[in-house]
C-alpha atoms as a PDB file:
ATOM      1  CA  UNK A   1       0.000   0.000   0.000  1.00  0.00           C
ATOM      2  CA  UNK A   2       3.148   2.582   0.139  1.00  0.00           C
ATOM      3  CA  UNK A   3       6.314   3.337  -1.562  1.00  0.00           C
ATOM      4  CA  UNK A   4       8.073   0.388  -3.216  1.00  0.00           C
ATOM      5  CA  UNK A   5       8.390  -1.365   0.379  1.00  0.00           C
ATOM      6  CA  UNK A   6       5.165  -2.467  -0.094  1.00  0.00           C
ATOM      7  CA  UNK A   7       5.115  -2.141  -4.135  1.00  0.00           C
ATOM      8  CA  UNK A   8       4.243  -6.352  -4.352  1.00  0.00           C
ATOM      9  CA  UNK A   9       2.835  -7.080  -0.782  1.00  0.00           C
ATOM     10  CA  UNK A  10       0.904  -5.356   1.712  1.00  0.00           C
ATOM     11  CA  UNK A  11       2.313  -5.567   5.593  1.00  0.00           C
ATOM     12  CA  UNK A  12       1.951  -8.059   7.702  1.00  0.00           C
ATOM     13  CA  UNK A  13      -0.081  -7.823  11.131  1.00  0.00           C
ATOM     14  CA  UNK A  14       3.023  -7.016  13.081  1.00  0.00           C
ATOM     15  CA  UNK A  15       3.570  -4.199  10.513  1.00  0.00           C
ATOM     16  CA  UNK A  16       0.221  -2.799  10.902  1.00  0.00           C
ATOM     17  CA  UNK A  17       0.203  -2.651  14.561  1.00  0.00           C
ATOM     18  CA  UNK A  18       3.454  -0.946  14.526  1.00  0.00           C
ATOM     19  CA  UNK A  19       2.543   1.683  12.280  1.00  0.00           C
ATOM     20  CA  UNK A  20      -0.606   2.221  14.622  1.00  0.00           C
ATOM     21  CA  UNK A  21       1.734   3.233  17.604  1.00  0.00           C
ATOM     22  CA  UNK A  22       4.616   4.491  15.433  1.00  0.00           C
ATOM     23  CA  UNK A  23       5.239   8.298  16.411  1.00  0.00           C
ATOM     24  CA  UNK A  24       7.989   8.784  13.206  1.00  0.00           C
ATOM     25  CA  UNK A  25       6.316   9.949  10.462  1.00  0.00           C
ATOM     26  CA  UNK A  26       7.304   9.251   6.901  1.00  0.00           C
ATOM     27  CA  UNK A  27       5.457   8.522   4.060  1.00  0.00           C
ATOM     28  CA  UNK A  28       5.782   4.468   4.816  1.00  0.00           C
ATOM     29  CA  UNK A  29       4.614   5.018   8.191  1.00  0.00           C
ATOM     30  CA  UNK A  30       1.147   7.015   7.475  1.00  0.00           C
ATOM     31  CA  UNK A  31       0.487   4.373   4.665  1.00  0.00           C
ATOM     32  CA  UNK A  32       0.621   6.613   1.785  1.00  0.00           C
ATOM     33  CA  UNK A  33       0.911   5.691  -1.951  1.00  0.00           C
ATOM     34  CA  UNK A  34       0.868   7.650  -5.254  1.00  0.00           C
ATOM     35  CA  UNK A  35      -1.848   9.038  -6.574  1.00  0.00           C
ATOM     36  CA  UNK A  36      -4.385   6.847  -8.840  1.00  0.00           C
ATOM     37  CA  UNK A  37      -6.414   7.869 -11.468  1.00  0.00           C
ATOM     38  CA  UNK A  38      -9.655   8.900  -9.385  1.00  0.00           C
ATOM     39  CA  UNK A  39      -7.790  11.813  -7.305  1.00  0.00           C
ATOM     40  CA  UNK A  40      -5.710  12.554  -9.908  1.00  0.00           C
ATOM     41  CA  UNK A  41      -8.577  13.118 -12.233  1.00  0.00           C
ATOM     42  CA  UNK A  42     -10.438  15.094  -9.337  1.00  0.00           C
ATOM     43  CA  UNK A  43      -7.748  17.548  -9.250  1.00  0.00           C
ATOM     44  CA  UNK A  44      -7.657  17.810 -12.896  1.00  0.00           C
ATOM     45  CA  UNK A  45     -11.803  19.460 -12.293  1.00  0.00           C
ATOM     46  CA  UNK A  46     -10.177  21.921 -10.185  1.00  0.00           C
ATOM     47  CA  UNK A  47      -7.258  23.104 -12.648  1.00  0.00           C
ATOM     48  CA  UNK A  48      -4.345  21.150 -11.134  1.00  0.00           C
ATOM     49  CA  UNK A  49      -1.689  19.466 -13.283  1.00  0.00           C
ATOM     50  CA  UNK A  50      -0.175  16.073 -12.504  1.00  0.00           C
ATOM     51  CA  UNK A  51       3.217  17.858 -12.278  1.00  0.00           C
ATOM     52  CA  UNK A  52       2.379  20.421  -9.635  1.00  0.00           C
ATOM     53  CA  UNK A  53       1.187  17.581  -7.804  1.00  0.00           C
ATOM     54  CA  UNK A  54       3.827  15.783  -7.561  1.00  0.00           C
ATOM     55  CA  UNK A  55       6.352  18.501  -7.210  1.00  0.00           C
ATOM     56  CA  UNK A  56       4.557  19.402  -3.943  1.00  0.00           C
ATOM     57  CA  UNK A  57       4.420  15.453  -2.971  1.00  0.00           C
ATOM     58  CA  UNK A  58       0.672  15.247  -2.861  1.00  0.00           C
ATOM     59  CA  UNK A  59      -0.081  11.706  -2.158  1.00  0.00           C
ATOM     60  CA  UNK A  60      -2.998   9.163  -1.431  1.00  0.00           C
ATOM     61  CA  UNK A  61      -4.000   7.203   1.326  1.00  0.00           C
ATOM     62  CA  UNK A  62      -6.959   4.202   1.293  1.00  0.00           C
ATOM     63  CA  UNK A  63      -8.884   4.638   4.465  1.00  0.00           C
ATOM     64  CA  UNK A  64     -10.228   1.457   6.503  1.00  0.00           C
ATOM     65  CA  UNK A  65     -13.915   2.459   4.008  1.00  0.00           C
ATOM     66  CA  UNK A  66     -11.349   1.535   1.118  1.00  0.00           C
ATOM     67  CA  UNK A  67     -12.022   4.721  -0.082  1.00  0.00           C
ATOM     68  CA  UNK A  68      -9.079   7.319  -1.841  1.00  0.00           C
ATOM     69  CA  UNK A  69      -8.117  10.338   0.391  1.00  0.00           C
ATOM     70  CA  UNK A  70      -5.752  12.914  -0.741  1.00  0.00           C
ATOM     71  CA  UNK A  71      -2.613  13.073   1.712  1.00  0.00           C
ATOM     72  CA  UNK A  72      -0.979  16.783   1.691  1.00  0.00           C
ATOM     73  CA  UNK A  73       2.187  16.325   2.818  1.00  0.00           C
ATOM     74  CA  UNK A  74       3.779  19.051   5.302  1.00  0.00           C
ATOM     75  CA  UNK A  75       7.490  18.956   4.828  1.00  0.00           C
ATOM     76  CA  UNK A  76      10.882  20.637   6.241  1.00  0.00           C
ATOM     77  CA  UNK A  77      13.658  20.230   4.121  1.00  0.00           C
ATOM     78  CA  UNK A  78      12.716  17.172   2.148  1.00  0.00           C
ATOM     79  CA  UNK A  79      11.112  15.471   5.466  1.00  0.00           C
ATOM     80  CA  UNK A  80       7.408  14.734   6.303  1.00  0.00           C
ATOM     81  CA  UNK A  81       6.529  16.796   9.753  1.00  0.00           C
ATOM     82  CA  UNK A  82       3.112  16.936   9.199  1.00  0.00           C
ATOM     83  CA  UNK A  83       0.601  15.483   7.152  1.00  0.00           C
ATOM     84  CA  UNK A  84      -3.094  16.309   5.961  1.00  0.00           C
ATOM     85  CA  UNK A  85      -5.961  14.234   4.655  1.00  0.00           C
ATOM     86  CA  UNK A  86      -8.986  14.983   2.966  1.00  0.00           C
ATOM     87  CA  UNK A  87     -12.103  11.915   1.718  1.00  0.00           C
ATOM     88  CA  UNK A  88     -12.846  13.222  -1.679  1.00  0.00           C
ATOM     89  CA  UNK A  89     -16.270  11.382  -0.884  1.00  0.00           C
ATOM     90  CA  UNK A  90     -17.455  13.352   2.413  1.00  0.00           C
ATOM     91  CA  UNK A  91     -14.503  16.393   2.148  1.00  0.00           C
ATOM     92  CA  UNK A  92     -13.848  15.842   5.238  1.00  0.00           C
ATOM     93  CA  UNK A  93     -10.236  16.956   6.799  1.00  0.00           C
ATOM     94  CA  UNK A  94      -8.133  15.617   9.366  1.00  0.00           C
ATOM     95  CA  UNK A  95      -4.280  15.558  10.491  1.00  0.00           C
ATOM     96  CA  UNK A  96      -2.003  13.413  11.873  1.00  0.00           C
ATOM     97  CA  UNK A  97      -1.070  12.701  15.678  1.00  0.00           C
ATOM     98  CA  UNK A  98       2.293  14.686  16.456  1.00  0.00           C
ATOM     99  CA  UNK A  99       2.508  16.466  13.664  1.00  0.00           C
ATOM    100  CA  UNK A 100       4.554  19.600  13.284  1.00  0.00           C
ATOM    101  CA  UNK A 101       2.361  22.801  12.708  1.00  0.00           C
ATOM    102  CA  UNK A 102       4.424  24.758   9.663  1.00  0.00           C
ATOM    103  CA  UNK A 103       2.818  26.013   6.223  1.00  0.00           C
ATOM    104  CA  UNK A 104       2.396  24.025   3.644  1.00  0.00           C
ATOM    105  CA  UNK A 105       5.029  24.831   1.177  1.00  0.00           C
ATOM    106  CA  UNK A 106       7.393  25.880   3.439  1.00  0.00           C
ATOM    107  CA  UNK A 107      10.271  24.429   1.364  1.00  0.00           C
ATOM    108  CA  UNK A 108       9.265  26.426  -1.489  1.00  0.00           C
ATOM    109  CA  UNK A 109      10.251  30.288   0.376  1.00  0.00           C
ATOM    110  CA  UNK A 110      12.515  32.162  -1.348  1.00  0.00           C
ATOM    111  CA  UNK A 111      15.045  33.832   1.024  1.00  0.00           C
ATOM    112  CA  UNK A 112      14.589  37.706  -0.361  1.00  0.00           C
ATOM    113  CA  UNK A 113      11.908  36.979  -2.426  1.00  0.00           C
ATOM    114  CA  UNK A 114       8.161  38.173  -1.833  1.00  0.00           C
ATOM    115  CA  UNK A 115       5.704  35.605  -0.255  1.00  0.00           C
ATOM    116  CA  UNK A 116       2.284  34.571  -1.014  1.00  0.00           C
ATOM    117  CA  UNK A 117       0.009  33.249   2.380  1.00  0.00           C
ATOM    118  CA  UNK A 118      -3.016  31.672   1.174  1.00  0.00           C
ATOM    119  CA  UNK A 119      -5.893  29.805   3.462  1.00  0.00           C
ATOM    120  CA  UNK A 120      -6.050  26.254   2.519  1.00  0.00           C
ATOM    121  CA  UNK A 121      -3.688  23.062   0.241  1.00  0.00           C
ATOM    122  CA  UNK A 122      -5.914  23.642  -2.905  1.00  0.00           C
ATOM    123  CA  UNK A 123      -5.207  27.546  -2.936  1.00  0.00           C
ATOM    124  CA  UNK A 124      -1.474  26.822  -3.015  1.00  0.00           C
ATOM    125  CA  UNK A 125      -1.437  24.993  -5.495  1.00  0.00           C
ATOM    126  CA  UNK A 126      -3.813  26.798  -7.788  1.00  0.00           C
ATOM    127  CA  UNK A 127      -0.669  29.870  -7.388  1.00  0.00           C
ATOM    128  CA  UNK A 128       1.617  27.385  -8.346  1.00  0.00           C
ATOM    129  CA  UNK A 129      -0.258  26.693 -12.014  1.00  0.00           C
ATOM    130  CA  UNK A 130      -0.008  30.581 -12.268  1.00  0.00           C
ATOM    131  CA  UNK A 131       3.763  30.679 -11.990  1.00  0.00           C
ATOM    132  CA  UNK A 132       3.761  31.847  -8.479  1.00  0.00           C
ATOM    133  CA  UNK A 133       5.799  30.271  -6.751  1.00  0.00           C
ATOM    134  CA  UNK A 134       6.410  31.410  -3.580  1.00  0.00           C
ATOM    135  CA  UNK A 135       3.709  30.372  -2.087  1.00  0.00           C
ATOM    136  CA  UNK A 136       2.628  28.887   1.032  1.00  0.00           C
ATOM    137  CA  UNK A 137      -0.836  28.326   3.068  1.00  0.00           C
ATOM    138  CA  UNK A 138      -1.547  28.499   6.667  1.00  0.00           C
ATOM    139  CA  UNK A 139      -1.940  24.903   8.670  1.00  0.00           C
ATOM    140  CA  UNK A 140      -5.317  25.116   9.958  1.00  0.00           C
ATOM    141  CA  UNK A 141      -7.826  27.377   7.621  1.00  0.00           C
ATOM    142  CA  UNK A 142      -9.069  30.670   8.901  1.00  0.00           C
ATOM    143  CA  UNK A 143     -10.552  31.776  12.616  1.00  0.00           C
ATOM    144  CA  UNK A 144     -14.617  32.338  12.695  1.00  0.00           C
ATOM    145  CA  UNK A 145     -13.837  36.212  13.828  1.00  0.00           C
ATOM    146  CA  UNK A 146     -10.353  38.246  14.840  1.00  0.00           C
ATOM    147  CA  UNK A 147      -9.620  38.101  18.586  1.00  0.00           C
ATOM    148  CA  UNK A 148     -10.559  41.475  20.993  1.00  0.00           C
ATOM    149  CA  UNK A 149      -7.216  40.502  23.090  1.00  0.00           C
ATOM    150  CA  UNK A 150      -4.497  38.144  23.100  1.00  0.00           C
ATOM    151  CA  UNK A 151      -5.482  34.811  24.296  1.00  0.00           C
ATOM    152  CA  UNK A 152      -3.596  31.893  24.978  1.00  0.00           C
ATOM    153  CA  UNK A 153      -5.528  29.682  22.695  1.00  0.00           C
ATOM    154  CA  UNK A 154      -4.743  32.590  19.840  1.00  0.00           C
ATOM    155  CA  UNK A 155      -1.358  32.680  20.551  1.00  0.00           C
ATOM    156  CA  UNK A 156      -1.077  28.890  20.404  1.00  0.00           C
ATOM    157  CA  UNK A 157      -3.065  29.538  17.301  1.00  0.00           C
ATOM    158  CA  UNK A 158      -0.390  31.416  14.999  1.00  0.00           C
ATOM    159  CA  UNK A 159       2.742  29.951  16.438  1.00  0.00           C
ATOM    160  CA  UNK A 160       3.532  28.600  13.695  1.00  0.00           C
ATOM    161  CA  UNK A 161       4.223  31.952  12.310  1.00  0.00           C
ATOM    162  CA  UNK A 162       6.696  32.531  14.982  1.00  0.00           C
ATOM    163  CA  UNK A 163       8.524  28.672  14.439  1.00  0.00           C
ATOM    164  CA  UNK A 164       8.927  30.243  10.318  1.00  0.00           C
ATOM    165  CA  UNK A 165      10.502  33.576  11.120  1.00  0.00           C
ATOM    166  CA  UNK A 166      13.455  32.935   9.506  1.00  0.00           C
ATOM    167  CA  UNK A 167      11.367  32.331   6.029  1.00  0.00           C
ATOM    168  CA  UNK A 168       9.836  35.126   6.419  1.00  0.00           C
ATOM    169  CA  UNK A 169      11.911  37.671   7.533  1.00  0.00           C
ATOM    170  CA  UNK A 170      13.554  38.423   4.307  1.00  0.00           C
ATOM    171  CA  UNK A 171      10.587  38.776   2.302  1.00  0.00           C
ATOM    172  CA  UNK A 172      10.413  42.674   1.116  1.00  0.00           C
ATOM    173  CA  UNK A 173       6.305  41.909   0.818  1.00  0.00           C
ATOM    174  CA  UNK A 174       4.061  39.122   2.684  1.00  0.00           C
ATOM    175  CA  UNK A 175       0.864  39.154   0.244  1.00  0.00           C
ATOM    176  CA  UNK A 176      -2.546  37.820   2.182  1.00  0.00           C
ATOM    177  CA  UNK A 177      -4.850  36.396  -0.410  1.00  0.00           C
ATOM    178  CA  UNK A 178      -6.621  34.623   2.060  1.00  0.00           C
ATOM    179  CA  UNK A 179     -10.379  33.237   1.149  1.00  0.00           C
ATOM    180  CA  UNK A 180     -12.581  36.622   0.824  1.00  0.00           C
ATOM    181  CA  UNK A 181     -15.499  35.206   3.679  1.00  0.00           C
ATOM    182  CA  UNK A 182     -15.525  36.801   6.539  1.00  0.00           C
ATOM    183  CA  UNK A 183     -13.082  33.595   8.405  1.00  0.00           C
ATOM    184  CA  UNK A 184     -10.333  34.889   5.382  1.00  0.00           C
ATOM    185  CA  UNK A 185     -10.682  38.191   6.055  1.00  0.00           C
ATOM    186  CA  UNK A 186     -10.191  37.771   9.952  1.00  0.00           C
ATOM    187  CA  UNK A 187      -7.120  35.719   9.169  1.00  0.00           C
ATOM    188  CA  UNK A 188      -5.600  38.310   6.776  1.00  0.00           C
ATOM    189  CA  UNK A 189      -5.812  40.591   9.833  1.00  0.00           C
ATOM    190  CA  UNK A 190      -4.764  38.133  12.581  1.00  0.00           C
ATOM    191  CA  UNK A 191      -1.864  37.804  10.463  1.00  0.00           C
ATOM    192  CA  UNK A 192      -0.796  41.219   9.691  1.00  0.00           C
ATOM    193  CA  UNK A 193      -1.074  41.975  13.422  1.00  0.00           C
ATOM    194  CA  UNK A 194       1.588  39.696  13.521  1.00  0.00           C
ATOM    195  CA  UNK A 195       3.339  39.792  10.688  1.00  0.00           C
ATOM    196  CA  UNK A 196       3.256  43.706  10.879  1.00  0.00           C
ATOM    197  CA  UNK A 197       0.828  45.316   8.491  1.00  0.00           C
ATOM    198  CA  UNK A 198       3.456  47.639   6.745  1.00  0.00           C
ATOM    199  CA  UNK A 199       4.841  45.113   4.993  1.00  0.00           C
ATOM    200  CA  UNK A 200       1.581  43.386   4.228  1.00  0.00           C
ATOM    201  CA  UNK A 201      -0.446  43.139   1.044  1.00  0.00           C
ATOM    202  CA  UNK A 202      -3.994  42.422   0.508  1.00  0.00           C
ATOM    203  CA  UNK A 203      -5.582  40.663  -2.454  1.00  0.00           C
ATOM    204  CA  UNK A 204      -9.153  41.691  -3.672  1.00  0.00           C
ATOM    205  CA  UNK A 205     -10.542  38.914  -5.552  1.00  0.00           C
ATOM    206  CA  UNK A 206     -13.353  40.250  -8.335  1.00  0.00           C
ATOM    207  CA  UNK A 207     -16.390  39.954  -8.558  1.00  0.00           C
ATOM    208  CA  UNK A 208     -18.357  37.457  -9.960  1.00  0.00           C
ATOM    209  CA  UNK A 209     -21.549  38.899 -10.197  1.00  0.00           C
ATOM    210  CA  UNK A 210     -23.622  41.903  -8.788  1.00  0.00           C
ATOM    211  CA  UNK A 211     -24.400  40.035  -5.558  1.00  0.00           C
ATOM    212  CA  UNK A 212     -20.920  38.438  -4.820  1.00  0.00           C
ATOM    213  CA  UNK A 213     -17.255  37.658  -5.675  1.00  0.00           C
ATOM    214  CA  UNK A 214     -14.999  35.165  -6.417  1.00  0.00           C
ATOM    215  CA  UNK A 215     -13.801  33.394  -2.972  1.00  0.00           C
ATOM    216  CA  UNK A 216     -10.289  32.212  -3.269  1.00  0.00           C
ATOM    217  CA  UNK A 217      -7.275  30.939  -5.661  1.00  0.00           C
ATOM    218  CA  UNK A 218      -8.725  28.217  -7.031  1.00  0.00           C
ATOM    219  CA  UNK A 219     -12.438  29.307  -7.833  1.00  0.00           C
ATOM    220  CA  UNK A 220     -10.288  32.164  -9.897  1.00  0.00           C
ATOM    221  CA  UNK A 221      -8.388  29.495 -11.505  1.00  0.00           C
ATOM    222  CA  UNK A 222     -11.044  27.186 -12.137  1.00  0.00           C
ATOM    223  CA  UNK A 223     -13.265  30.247 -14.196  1.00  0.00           C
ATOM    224  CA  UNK A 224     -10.752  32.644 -14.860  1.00  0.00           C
ATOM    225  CA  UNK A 225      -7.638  30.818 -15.809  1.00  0.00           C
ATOM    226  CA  UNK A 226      -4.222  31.167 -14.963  1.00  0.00           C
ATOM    227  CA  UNK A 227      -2.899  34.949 -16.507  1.00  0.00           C
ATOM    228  CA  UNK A 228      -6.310  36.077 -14.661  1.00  0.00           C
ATOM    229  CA  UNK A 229      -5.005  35.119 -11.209  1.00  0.00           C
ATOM    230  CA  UNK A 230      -1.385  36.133 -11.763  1.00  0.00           C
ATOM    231  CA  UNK A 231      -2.739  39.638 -12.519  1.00  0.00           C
ATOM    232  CA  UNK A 232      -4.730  39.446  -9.341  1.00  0.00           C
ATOM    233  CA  UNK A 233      -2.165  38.996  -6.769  1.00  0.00           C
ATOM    234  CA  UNK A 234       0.364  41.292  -9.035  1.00  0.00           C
ATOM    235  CA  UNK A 235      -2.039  44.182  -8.549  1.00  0.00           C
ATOM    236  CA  UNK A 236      -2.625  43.209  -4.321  1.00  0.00           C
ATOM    237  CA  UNK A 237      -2.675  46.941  -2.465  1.00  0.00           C
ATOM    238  CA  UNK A 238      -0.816  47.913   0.662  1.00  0.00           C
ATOM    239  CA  UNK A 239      -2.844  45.878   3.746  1.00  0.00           C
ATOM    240  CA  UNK A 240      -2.915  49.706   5.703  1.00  0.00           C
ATOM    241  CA  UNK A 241      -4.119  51.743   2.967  1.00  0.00           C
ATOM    242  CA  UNK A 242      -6.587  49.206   1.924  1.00  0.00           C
ATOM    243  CA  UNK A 243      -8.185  48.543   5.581  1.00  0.00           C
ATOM    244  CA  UNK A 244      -8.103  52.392   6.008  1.00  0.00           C
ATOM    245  CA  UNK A 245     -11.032  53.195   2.803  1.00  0.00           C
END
């Protein structure tokens, strides 16, 4: 059911119990496999290539229903530290036990280049079809509503942004094209409170009719196409000057 160890034969019972209480993660140990056609194909409805899918290591797991969930794998330097899954049946999410709380992407900063925080796996990638590659997402989606004070469950919260500094304090712009609900635009200013909203951009997405607009990355990708969404986040405004209309 994984990488070539088990290319022929699936593990034995000894295996399986051992990956149950196994707290090393690693692609063999969460039971992940490469994509098949289904996911792969389900991806393809949402804009995204084979190729950025496997340059980001987007995998597969087959849940105890036997059905195909898409594994995001978080990674430092080349190794798993976290991992995501989503059932393309119920689109449900859930991570792994000890996992490390970074963005997804994080190998993909830039030192001195500008970054690009979007809310969620699919977002990220839908940048990456647009050529932008600097790009990473937050762990854990977007807060209902911003925080009145610092609390310790807030704090706890964004740590991860704390854990990254060193990605991201040589970017000369952090760009926030978080989701455009009301949870994305609470995280766009939860992190430029943190981030410091001088050097914080804000993408508008457009609108898709009189009554609303589009939500994120991907619905832009998906009915826009690619040179549409590049323009987008080219023309994001200063996070200040835009809060301040």
């Amino acid at each position: 059911m994984a990488l070539q160890v088990w290319a022929d034969v699936g593990p034995t019972q000894d295996e399986v119990n051992k990956l149950k209480f196994s707290k090393e993660l690693s692609e063999y140990t969460l039971r992940l496999e490469p994509l098949g056609d289904e996911i792969i194909k389900y991806f393809a409805e949402r804009m995204i290539s084979v190729d950025t899918l496997q340059k980001n290591a987007v995998m597969q797991m087959v849940d105890d229903k036997q059905e195909n969930v898409i594994a995001f794998t978080y990674r430092r330097k080349g190794e798993v530290v976290n991992c995501k899954f989503r059932s393309i049946t119920s689109k449900n999410y859930w991570k792994t036990k000890n996992g490390e709380r970074i963005f997804y992407g994080l190998d993909d900063i830039q030192e001195g280049n500008d970054i690009v925080i979007v809310e969620g796996e699919f977002d990220k990638l839908s940048m990456e079809e647009a050529g932008i590659l600097n790009c990473v997402s937050v762990p854990d989606g977007a807060p209902q509503h911003v925080s009145t004070k610092a609390s310790k469950k807030q704090n706890t919260t964004f740590k991860f942004l704390s854990d990254c500094n060193d990605y991201l304090n040589k970017a000369p712009r952090i760009i926030l094209a978080t989701d455009g609900d009301g949870p994305g635009q609470a995280l766009a200013e939860e992190l430029s409170r943190r981030l410091g909203k001088e050097r914080c951009w804000l993408v508008t997405w457009p609108k898709k009719d009189d009554n609303s607009c589009y939500k994120d990355a991907n619905e832009v990708l998906v009915h826009l196409g690619v040179e549409k969404l590049k323009q987008i986040v080219e023309t994001a405004e200063l996070y200040q000057a835009k809060n301040s209309l």
